[in-house]
Protein backbone atom coordinates (compact mmCIF):
# COMPACT_ATOMS: atom_id res chain seq x y z
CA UNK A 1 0.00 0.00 0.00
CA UNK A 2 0.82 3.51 -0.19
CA UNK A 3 2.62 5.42 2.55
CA UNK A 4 3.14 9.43 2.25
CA UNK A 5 5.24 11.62 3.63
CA UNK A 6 4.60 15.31 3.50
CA UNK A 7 6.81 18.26 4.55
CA UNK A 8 7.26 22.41 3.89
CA UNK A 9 9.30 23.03 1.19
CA UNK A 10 11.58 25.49 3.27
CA UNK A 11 15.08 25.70 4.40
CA UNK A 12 17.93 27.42 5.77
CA UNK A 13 21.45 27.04 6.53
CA UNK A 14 22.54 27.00 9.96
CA UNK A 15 25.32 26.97 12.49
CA UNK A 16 22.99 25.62 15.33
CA UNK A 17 23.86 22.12 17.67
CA UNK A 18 19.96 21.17 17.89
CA UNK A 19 19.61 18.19 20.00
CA UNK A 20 16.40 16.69 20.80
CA UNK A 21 14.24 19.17 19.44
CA UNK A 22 12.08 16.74 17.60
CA UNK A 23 10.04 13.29 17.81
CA UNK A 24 11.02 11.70 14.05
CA UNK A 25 12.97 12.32 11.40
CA UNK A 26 10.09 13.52 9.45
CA UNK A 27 10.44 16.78 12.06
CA UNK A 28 14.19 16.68 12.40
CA UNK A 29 15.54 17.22 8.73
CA UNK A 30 18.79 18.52 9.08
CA UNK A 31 21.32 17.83 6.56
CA UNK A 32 24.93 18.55 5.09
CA UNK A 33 25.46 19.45 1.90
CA UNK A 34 28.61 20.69 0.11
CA UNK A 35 30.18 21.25 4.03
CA UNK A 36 27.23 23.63 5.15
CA UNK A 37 24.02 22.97 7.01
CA UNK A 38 20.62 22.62 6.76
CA UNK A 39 17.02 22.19 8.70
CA UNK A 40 15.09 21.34 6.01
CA UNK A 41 10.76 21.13 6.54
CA UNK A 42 9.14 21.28 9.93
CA UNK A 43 12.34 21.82 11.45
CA UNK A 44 12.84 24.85 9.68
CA UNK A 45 9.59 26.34 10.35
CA UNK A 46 10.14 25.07 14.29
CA UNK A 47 14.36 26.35 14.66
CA UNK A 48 14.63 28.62 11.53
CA UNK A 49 14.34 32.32 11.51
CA UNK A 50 13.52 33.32 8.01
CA UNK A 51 13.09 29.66 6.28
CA UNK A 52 12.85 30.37 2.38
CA UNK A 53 12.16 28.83 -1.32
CA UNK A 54 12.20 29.95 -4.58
CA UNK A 55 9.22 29.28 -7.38
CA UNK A 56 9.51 26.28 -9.55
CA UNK A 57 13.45 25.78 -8.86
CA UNK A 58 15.83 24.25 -11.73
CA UNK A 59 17.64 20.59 -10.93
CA UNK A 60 20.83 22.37 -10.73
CA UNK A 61 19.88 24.51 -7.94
CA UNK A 62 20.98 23.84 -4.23
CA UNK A 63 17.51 23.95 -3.22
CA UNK A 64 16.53 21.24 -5.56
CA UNK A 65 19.10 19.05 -4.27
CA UNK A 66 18.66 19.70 -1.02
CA UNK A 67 14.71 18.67 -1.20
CA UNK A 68 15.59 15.73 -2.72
CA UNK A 69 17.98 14.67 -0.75
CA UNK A 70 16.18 15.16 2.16
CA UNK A 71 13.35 13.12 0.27
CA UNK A 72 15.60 10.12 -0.32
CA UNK A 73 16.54 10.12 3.33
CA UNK A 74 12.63 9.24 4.07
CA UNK A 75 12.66 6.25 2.02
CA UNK A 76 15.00 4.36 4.40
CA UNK A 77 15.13 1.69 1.80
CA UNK A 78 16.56 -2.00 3.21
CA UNK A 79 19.77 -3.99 2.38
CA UNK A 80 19.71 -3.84 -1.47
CA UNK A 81 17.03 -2.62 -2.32
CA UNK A 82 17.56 0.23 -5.23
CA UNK A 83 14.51 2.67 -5.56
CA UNK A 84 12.63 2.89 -8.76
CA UNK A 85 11.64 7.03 -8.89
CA UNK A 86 9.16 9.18 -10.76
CA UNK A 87 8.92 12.93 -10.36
CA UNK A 88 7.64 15.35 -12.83
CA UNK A 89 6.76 18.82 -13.41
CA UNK A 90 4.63 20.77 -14.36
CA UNK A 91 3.96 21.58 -17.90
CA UNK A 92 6.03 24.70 -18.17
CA UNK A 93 8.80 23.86 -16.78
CA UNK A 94 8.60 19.73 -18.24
CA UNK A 95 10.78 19.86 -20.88
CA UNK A 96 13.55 22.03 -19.69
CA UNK A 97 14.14 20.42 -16.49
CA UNK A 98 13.58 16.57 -17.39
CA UNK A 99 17.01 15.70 -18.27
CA UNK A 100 18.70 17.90 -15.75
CA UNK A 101 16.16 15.96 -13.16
CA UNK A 102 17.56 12.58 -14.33
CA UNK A 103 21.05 13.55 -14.08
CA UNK A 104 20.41 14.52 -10.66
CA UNK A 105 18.74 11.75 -8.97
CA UNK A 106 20.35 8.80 -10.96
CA UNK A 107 22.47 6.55 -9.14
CA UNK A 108 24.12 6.34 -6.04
CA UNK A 109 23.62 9.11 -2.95
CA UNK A 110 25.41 9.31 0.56
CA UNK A 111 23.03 11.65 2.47
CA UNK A 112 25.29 13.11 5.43
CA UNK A 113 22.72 14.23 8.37
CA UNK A 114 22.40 14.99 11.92
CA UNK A 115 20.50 12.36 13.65
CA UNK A 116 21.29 14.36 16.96
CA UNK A 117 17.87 16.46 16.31
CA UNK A 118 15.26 13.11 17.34
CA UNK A 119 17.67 11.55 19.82
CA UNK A 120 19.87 9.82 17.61
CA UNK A 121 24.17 10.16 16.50
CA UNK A 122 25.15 13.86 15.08
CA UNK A 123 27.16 12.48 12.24
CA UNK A 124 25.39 9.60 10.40
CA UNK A 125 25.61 8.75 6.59
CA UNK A 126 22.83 6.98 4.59
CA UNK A 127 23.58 5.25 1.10
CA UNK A 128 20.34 5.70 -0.91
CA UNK A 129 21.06 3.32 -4.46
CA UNK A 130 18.51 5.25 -7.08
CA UNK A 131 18.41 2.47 -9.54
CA UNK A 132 15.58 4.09 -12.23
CA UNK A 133 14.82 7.48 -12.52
CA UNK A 134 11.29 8.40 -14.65
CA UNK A 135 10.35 12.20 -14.84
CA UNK A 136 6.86 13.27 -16.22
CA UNK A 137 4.56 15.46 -16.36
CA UNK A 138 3.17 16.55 -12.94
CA UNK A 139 -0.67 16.19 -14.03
CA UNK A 140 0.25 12.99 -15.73
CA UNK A 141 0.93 11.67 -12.28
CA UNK A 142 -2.32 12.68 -10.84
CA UNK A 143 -3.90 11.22 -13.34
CA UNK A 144 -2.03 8.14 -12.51
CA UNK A 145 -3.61 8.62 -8.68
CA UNK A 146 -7.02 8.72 -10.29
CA UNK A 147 -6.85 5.70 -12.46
CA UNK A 148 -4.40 3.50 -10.82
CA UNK A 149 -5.22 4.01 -6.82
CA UNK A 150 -8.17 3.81 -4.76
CA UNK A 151 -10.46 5.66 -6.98
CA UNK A 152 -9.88 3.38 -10.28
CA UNK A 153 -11.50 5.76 -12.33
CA UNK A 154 -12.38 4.14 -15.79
CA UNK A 155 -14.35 7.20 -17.24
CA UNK A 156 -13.14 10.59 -18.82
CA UNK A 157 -12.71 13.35 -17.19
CA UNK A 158 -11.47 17.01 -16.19
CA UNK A 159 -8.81 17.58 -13.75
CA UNK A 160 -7.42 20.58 -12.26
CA UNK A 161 -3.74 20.99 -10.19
CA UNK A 162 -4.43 23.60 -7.91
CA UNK A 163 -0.54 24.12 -6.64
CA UNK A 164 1.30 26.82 -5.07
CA UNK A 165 3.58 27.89 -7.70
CA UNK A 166 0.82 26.53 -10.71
CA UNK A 167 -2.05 25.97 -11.66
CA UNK A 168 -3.09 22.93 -14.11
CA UNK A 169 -5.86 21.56 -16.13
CA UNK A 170 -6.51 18.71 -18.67
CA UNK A 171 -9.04 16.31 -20.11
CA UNK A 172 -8.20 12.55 -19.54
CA UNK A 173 -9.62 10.02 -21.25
CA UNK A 174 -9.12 6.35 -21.60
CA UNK A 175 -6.84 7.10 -24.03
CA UNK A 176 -4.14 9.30 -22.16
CA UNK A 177 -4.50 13.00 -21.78
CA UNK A 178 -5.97 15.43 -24.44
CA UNK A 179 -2.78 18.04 -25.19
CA UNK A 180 -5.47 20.51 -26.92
CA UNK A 181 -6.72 21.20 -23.35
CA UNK A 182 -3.88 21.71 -21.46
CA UNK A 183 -3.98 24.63 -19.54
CA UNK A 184 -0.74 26.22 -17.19
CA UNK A 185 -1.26 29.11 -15.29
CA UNK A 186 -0.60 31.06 -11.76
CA UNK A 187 -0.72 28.89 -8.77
CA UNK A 188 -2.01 29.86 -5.47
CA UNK A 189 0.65 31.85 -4.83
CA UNK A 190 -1.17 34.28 -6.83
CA UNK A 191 -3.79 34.82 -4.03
CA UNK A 192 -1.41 34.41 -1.06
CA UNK A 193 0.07 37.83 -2.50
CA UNK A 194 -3.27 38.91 -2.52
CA UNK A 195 -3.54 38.59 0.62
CA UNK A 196 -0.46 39.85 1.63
CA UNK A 197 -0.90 43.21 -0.33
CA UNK A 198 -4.19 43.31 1.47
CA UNK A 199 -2.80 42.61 5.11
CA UNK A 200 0.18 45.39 4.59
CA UNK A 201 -2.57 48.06 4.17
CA UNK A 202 -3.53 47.52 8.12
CA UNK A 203 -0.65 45.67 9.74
CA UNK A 204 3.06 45.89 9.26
CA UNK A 205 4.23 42.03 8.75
CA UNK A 206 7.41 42.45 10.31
CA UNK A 207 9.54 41.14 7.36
CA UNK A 208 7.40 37.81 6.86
CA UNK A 209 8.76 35.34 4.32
CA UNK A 210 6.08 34.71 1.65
CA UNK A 211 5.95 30.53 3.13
CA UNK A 212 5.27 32.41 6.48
CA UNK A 213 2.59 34.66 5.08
CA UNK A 214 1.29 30.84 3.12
CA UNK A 215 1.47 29.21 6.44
CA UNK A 216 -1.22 31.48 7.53
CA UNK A 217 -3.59 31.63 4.30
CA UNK A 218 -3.80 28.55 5.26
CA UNK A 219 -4.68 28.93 8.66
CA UNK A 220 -6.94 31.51 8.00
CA UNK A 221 -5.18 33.52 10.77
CA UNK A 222 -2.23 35.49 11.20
CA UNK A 223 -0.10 36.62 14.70
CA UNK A 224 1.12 40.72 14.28
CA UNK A 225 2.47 41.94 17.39
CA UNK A 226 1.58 39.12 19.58
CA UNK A 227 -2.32 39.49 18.47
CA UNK A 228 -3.97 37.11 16.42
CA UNK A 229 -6.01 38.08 13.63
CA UNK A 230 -8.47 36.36 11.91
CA UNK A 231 -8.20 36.27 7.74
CA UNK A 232 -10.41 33.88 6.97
CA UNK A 233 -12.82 36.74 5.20
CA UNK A 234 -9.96 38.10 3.49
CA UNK A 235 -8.86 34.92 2.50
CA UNK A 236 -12.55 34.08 0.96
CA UNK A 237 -12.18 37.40 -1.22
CA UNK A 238 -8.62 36.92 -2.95
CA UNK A 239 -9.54 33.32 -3.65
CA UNK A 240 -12.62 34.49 -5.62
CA UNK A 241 -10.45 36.90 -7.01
CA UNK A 242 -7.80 34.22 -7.83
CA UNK A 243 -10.01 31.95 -9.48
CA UNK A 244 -12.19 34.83 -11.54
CA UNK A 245 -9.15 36.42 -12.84
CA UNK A 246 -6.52 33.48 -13.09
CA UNK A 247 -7.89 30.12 -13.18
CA UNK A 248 -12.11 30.42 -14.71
CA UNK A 249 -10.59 32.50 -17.78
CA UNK A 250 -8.04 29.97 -19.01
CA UNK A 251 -10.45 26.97 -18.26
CA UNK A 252 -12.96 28.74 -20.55
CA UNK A 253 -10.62 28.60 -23.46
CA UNK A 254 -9.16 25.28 -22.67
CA UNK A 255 -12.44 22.75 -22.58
CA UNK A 256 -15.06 23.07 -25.23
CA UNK A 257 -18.07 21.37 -25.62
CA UNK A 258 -16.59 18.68 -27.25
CA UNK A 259 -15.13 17.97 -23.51
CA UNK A 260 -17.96 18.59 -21.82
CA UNK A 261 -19.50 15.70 -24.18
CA UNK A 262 -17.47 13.71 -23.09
CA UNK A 263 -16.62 13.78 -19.67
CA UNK A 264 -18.87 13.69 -16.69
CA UNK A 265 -16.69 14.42 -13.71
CA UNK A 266 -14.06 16.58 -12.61
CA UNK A 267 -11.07 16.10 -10.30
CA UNK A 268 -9.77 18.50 -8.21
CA UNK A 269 -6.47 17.90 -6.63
CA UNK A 270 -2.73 19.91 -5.32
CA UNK A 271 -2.75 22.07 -2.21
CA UNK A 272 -5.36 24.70 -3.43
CA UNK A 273 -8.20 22.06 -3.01
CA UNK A 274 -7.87 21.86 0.24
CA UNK A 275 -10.17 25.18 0.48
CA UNK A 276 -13.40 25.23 0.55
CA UNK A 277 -13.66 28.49 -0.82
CA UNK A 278 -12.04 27.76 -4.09
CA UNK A 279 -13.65 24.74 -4.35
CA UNK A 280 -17.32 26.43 -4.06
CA UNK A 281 -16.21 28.03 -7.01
CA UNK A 282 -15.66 25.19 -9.11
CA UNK A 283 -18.96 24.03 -7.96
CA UNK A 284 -21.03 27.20 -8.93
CA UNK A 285 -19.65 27.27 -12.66
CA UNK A 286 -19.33 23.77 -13.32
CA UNK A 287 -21.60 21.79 -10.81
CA UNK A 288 -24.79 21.85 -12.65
CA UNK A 289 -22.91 20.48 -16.09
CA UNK A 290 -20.16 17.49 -14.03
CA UNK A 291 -19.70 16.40 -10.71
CA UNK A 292 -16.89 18.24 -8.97
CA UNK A 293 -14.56 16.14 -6.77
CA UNK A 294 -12.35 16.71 -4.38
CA UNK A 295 -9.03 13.69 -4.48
CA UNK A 296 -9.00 12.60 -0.79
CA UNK A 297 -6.03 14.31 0.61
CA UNK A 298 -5.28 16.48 -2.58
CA UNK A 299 -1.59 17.78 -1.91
CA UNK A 300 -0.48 13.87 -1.94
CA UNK A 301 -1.81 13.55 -5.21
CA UNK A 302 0.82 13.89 -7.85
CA UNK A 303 3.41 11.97 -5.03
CA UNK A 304 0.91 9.28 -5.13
CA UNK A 305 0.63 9.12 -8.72
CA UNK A 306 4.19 9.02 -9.56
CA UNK A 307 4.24 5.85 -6.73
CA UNK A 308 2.06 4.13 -8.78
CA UNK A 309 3.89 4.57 -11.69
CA UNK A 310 7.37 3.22 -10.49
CA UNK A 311 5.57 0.38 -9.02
CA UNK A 312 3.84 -0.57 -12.40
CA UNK A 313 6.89 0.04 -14.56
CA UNK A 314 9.06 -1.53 -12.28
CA UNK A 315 6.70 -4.76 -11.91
CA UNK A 316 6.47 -4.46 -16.26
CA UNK A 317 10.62 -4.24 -15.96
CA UNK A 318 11.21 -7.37 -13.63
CA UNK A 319 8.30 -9.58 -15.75
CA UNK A 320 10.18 -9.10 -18.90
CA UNK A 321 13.50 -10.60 -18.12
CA UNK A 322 15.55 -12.20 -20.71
CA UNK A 323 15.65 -15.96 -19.91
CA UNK A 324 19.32 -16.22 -21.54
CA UNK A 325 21.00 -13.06 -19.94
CA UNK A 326 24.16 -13.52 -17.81
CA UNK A 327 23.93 -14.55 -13.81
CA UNK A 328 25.30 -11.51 -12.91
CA UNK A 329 23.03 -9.36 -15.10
CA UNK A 330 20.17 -11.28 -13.59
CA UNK A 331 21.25 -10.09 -9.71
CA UNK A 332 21.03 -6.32 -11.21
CA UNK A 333 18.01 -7.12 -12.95
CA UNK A 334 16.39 -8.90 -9.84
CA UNK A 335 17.56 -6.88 -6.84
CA UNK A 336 14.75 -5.63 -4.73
CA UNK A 337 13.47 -2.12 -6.02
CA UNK A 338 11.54 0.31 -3.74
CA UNK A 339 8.73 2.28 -5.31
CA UNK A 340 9.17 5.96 -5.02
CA UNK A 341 6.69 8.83 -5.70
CA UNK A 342 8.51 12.42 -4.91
CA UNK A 343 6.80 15.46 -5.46
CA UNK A 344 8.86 18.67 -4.85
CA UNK A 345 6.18 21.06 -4.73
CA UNK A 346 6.88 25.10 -4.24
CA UNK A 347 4.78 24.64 -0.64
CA UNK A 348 5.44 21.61 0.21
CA UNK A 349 7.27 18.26 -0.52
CA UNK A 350 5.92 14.65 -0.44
CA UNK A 351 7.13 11.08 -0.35
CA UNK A 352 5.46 8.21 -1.35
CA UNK A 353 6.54 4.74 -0.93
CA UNK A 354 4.97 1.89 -1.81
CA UNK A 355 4.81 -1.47 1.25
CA UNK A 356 3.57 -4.69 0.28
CA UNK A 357 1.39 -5.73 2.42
CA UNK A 358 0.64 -2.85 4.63
């Protein structure tokens, strides 16, 4: 079964000795990389004092490879087993990234972190053995969720990414995806600025990072000068905004009635579903023509997806072995591989690995 791990996609370098200042490793990210450290996720938000990320960063960056190396530490894979990995992006960003990607996260990775920070040794190495690496497109993976998972959706049917950094849309058929429709736009992020400019006319935000000023959109409150305010109003207006100016415009040019013909639901999924607000939306322009659904637990969608896919390409890979290859070929063909989902999203990050049995 399917096991997810989700954390903020923040970080910062530190100088810090933080000992027992968290439960798990999921909460205790802190990591070396190229002789400097890091608290990486909750950590960051927790020890950190101006935890940061950038918008749909490249391969090459630090950033990237400090996500995904902190990723790769959560799979805690065991003995030999290699890890079979999908990851994607989104549409824009597909094609100039893919190959960079694979370059990246192929092969062999000793992850240097502190276990120090959930009770553990303050030097300790991990040996992560990335055997496959497949990159595709982000809603491609979703759709994978969809069809492959729980759901087992057989039918066509719209689906719309709501992330931070973008927003997605395509029709998906039985077929594969329809390219005509596919739509790429401002994520949430749009409306968290929103919100911000909106804030900054009563309050001064005391130098906020913009993942501080996300962690409480999604609250719905915000703390300015030890007073909590609630923004939950606000929050309802720049959504609407968001989606009448952003997202409804470039869905009305994207699906035609030719879509509409066919399909019968739609899926919403990413981060941005998880409000209600934004979701009403979707239900007040489209609810009377499909049924608008929310993927349970929407920001592990696309993680989830790209599980599935490494664990049916890597069952397809170990099926179709050559009965006359080499004994030694055979031992690389047959070692145990560890399906991997990760999903480095601009808000958050999450890992999904696939148990038998559980």
């Amino acid at each position: 079964m399917l096991k997810s791990y989700n954390f903020p996609s923040v970080y910062e370098a530190t100088n810090q000795e933080l000992a027992n200042v968290a439960e798990n490793i999921l909460d205790g990210i802190k990591i070396n990389l190229d002789d400097t450290d890091y608290i990486v996720g909750n950590l960051a938000l927790v020890e950190g004092y101006s935890p940061h990320k950038s918008i749909n960063a490249a391969p090459t960056d630090e950033e990237y490879k400090l996500l995904s190396e902190a990723s790769l530490l959560l799979t805690q894979p065991k003995g030999e087993e290699e890890i079979y990995l999908t990851t994607g992006f989104p549409f824009a960003t597909y094609i100039l990234y893919r190959d960079k990607a694979m370059e990246v996260l192929q092969g062999r990775h000793i992850i240097n972190y502190d276990a120090s920070t959930f009770g553990g040794p303050n030097t300790t190495k991990r040996e992560v053995n990335v055997g496959k690496v497949e990159i595709i497109p982000e809603i491609m993976g979703c759709t994978t969720a969809i069809r492959e998972g729980n759901l087992q959706e057989k039918e066509n049917f719209f689906i719309v990414s709501l992330g931070y950094g973008t927003c997605e849309a395509v029709v998906s058929t039985r077929a594969g995806l329809i390219n005509r429709s596919a739509v790429s736009t401002h994520g949430i992020r749009h409306a968290v600025n929103l919100l911000a400019n909106e804030l900054s006319k009563n309050f001064y935000l005391n130098l906020k990072t913009e993942h501080q000023i996300d962690v409480a959109f999604q609250k719905g409150n915000i703390t300015v000068n030890r007073v909590k305010h609630n923004i939950l109003d606000i929050r309802e207006k720049v959504l609407k905004m968001y989606y009448n100016e952003i997202v409804a415009p470039n869905l009305r040019k994207a699906f035609i009635d030719d879509d509409f013909n066919k399909c019968t639901k739609m899926y919403l999924v990413g981060g941005g579903a998880l409000y209600p607000e934004l979701v009403d939306c979707f239900k007040e322009e489209f609810g009377d023509i499909v049924s608008v659904n929310v993927y349970p637990e929407p920001e592990k969608c696309a993680s989830q997806g790209y599980c599935l896919n490494s664990k049916i390409k890597s069952s397809v890979a170990r099926s179709n072995i050559p009965h006359n290859i080499e004994a030694e070929e055979i031992k690389i063909f047959r070692n145990p591989q560890l399906a991997v989902g990760i999903d480095i999203g601009n808000a958050n990050t999450c890992v999904t690995i696939y148990k038998e049995g559980e």
